[in-house]
Every structure is written in structure tokens, then in C-alpha cells.
C-alpha atoms as a PDB file:
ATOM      1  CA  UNK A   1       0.379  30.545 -30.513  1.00  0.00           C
ATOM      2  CA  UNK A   2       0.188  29.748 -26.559  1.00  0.00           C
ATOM      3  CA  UNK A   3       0.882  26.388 -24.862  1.00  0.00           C
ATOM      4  CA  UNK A   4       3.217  25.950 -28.236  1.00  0.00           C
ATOM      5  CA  UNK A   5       6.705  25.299 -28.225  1.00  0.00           C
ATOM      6  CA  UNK A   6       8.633  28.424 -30.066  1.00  0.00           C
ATOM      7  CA  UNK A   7      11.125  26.079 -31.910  1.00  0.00           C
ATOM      8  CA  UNK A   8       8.886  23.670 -33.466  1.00  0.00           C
ATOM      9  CA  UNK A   9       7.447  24.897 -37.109  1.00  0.00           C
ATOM     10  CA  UNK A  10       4.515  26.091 -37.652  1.00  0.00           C
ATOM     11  CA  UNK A  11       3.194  23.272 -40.113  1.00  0.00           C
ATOM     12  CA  UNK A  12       3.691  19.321 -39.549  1.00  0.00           C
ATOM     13  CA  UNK A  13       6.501  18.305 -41.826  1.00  0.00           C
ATOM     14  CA  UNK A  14       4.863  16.467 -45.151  1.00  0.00           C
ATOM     15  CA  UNK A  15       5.331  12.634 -45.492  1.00  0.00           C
ATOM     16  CA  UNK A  16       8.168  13.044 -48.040  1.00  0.00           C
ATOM     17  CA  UNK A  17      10.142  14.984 -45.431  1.00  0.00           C
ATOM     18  CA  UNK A  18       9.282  12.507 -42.602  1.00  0.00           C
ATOM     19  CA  UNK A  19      10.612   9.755 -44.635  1.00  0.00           C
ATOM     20  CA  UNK A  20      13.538  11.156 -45.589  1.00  0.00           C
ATOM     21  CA  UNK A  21      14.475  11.597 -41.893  1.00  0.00           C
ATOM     22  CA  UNK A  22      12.389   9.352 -39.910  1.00  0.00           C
ATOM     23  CA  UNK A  23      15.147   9.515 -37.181  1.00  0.00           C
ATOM     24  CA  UNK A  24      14.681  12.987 -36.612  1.00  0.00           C
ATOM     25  CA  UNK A  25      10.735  12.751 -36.958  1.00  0.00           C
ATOM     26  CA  UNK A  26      11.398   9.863 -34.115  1.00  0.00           C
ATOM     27  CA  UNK A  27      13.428  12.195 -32.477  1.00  0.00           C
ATOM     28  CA  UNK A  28      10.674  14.870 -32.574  1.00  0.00           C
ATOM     29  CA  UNK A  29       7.665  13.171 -31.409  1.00  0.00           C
ATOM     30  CA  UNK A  30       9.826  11.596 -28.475  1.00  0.00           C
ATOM     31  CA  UNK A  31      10.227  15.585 -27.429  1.00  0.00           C
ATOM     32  CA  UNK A  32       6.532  16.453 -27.794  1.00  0.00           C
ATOM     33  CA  UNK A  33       5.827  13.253 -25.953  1.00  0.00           C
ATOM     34  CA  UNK A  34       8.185  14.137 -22.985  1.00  0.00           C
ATOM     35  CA  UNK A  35       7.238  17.590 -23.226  1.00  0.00           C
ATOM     36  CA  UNK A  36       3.757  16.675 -22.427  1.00  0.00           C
ATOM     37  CA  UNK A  37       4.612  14.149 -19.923  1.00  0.00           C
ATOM     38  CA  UNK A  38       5.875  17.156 -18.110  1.00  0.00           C
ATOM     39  CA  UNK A  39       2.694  19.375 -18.793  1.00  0.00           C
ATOM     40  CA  UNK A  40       0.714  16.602 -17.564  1.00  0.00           C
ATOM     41  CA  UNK A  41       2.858  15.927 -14.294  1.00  0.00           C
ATOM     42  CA  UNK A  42       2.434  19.646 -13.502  1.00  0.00           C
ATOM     43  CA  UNK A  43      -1.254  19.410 -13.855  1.00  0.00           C
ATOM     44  CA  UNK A  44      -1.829  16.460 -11.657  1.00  0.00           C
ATOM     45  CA  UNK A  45       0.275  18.372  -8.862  1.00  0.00           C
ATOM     46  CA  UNK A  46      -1.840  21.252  -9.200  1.00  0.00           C
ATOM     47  CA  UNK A  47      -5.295  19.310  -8.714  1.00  0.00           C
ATOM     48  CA  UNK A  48      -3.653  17.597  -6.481  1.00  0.00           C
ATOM     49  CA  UNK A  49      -2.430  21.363  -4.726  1.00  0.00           C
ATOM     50  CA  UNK A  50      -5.929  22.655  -4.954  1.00  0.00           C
ATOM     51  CA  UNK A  51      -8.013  19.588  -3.956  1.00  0.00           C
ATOM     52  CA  UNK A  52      -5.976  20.101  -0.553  1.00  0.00           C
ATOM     53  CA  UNK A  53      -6.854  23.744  -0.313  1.00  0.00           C
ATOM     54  CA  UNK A  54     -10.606  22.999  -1.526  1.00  0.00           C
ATOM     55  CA  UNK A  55     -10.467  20.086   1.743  1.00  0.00           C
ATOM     56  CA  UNK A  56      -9.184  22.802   3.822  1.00  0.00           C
ATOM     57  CA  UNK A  57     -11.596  25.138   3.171  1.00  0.00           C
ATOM     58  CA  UNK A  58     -14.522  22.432   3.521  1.00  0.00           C
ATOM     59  CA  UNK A  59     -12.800  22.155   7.235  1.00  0.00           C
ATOM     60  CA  UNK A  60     -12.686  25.614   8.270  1.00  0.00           C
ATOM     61  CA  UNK A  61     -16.405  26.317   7.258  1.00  0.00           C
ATOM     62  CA  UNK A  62     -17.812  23.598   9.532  1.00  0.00           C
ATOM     63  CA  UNK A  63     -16.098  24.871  12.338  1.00  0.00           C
ATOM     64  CA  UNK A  64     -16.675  28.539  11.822  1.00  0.00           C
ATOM     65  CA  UNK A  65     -19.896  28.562   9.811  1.00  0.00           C
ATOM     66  CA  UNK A  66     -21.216  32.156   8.889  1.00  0.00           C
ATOM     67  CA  UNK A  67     -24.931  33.331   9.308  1.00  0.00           C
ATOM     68  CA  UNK A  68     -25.750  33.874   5.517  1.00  0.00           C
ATOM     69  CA  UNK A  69     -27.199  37.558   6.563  1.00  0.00           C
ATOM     70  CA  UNK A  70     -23.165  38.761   6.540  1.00  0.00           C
ATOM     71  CA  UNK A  71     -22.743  37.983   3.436  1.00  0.00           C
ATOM     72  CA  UNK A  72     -25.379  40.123   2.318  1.00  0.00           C
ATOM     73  CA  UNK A  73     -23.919  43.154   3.609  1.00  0.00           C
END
């Protein structure tokens, strides 16, 4: 399934199986948490990436406006 990470299984592990190894479920949810730290990072520095280019092209248009006939063409 996309925007999943290939190693983690399929199902959540049941409670028995958490309990029995709540370092590794600690150990686990510290990954997903870091993992989506990362995701989230990446995201803000693409809005950030496209809010520039979105500014830049609110510049350009004021100083070279077209006549709305050409794009009619």
C-alpha cells in the first residue's frame, strides 16, 4: 500500500504481543514517529518551495500583464 513503510506488517500487533515486548512496541512507534517527522519536514519545505514560486509568479504578471484576448487563441 503507498506512503507505507515495506517492513512494517501488515496488521497492528494484538495487545498480548505488545505486552510481551513493550520495548520493541516503544521502539516501533518511536520509528513511525520519526518517520513522520521527516514526511512532515519535507512537506513544509515544499509549501514553503511553491509559495515562493506562486509569489513569483504573482510578480511577473503585474509587470507583464496579458490582454485576456491571447489567451483565447
Amino acid at each position: 500500500m503507498p506512503g507505507q513503510d515495506p517492513e512494517s506488517p501488515r496488521h497492528a500487533a494484538s495487545p498480548s504481543e505488545r505486552a510481551a515486548n513493550p520495548e520493541d512496541e516503544n521502539s516501533r512507534l518511536t520509528d513511525l514517529v520519526m518517520n513522520l517527522e521527516e514526511k512532515v519536514s519535507s512537506l513544509e519545505t515544499e509549501i514553503t518551495v511553491l509559495n515562493s514560486e506562486l509569489e513569483n509568479v504573482g510578480r511577473w504578471s503585474k509587470k507583464w500583464p496579458v490582454p485576456w484576448r491571447w489567451w483565447h487563441c
